[in-house]
C-alpha atoms as a PDB file:
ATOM      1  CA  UNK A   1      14.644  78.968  82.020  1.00  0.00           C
ATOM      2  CA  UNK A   2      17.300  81.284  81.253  1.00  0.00           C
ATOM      3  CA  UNK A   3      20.652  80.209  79.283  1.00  0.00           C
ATOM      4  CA  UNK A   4      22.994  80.293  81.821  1.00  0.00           C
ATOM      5  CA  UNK A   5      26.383  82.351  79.883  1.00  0.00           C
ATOM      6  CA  UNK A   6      30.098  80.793  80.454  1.00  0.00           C
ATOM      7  CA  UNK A   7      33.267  82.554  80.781  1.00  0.00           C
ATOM      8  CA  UNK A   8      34.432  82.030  77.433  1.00  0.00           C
ATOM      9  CA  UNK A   9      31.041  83.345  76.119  1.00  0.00           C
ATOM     10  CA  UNK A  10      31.433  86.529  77.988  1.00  0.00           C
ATOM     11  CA  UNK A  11      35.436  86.701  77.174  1.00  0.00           C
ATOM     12  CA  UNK A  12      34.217  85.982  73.532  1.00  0.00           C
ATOM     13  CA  UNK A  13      31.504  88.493  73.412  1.00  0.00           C
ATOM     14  CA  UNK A  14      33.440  91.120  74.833  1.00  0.00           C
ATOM     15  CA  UNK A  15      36.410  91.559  74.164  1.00  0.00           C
ATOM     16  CA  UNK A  16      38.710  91.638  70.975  1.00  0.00           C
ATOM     17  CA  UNK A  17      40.487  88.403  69.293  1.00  0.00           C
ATOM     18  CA  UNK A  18      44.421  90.134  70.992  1.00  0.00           C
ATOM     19  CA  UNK A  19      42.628  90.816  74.377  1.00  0.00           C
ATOM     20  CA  UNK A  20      41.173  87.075  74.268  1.00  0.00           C
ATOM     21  CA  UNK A  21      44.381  85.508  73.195  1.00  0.00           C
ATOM     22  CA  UNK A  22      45.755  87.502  75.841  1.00  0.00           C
ATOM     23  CA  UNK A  23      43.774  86.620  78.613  1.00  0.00           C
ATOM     24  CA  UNK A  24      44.135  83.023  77.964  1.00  0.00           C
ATOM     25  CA  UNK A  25      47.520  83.220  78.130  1.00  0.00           C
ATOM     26  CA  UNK A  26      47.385  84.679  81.261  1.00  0.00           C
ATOM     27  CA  UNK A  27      45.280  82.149  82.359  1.00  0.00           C
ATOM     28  CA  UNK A  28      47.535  79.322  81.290  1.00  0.00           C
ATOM     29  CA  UNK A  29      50.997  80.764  82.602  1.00  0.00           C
ATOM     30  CA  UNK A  30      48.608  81.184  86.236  1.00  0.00           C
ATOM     31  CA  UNK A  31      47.535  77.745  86.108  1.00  0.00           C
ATOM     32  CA  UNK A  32      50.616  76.481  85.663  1.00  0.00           C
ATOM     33  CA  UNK A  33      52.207  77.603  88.536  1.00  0.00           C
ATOM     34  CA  UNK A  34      49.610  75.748  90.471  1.00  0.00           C
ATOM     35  CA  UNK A  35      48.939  72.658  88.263  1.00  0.00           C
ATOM     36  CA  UNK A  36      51.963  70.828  87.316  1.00  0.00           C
ATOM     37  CA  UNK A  37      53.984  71.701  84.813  1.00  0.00           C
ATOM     38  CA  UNK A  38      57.623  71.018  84.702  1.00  0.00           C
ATOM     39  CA  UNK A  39      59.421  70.604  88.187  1.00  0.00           C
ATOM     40  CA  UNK A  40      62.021  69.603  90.179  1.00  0.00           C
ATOM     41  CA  UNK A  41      62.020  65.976  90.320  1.00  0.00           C
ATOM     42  CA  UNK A  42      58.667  65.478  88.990  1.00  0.00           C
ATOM     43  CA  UNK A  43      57.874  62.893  86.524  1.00  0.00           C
ATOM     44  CA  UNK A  44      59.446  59.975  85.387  1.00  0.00           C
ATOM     45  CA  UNK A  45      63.366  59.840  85.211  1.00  0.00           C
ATOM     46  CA  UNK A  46      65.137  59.621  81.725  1.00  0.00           C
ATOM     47  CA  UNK A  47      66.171  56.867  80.417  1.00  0.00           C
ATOM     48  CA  UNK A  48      69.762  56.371  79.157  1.00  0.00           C
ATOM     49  CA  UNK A  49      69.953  55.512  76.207  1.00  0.00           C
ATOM     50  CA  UNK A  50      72.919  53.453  75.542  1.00  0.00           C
ATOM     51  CA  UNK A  51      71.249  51.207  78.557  1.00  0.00           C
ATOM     52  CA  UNK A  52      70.174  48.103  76.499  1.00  0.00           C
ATOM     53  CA  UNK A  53      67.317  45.424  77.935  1.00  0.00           C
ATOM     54  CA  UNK A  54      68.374  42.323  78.311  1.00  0.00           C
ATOM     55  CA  UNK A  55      65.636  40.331  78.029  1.00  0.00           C
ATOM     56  CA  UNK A  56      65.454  36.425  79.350  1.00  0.00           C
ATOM     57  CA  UNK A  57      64.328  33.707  77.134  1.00  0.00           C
ATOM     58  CA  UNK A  58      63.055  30.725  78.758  1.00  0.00           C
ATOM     59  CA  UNK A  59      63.583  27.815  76.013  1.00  0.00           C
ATOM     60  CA  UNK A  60      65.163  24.571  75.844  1.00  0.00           C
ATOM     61  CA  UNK A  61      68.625  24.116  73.761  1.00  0.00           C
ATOM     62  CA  UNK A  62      67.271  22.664  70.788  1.00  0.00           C
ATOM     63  CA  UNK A  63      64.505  25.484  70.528  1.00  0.00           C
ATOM     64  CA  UNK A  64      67.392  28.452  70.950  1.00  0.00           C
ATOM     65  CA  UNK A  65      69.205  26.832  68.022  1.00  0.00           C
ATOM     66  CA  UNK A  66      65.752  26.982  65.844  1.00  0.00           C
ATOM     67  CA  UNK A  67      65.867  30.839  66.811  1.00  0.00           C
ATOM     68  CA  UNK A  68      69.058  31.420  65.944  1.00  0.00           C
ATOM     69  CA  UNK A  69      68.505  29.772  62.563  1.00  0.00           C
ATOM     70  CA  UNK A  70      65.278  31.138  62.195  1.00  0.00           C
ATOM     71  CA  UNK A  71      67.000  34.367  63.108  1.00  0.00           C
ATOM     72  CA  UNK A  72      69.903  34.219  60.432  1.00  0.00           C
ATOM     73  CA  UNK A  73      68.052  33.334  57.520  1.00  0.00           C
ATOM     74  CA  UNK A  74      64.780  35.386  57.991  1.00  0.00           C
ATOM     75  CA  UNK A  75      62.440  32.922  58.296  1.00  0.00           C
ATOM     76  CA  UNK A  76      58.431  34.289  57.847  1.00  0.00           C
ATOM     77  CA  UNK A  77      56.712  32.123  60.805  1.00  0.00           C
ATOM     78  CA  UNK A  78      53.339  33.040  59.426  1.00  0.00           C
ATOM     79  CA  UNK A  79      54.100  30.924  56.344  1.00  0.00           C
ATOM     80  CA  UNK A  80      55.567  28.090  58.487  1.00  0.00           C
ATOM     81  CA  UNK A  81      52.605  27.804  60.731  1.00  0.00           C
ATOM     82  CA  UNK A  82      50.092  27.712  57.911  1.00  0.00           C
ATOM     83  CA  UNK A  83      48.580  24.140  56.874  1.00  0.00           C
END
């Protein structure tokens, strides 16, 4: 059976390394118009950055204080929880 020959092999075989790069550009500025690409309204929406999460921390009293302290003077809880 035959070897079957691909686009690129015939783009590649004959034409020159400008006429190549120029076809695929071509190609890509066609395919974009169809395939995405940057649109109205498309993708996700930008985040604002001076937004800040708030995140919610489900702990009793006394274990927000051991944050806090554990917070304020750096402690290294891989140390602590090592026997």
């Amino acid at each position: 059976m035959k070897k079957l020959k691909t686009n690129d092999d015939l783009i590649k075989e004959l034409l020159t390394p400008e006429e190549q790069a120029e076809v695929y550009a071509y190609v890509e500025k066609e395919v974009a118009k169809y395939w995405g690409g940057k649109r109205e309204n498309s993708g996700r929406k930008p985040k604002d950055r001076a937004k800040v999460l708030k995140f919610q921390v489900r702990v009793s009293e006394k274990e927000k204080e051991f944050l806090k302290y554990a917070r304020e003077h750096n402690l290294n809880y891989d140390e602590l929880m090592q026997m």
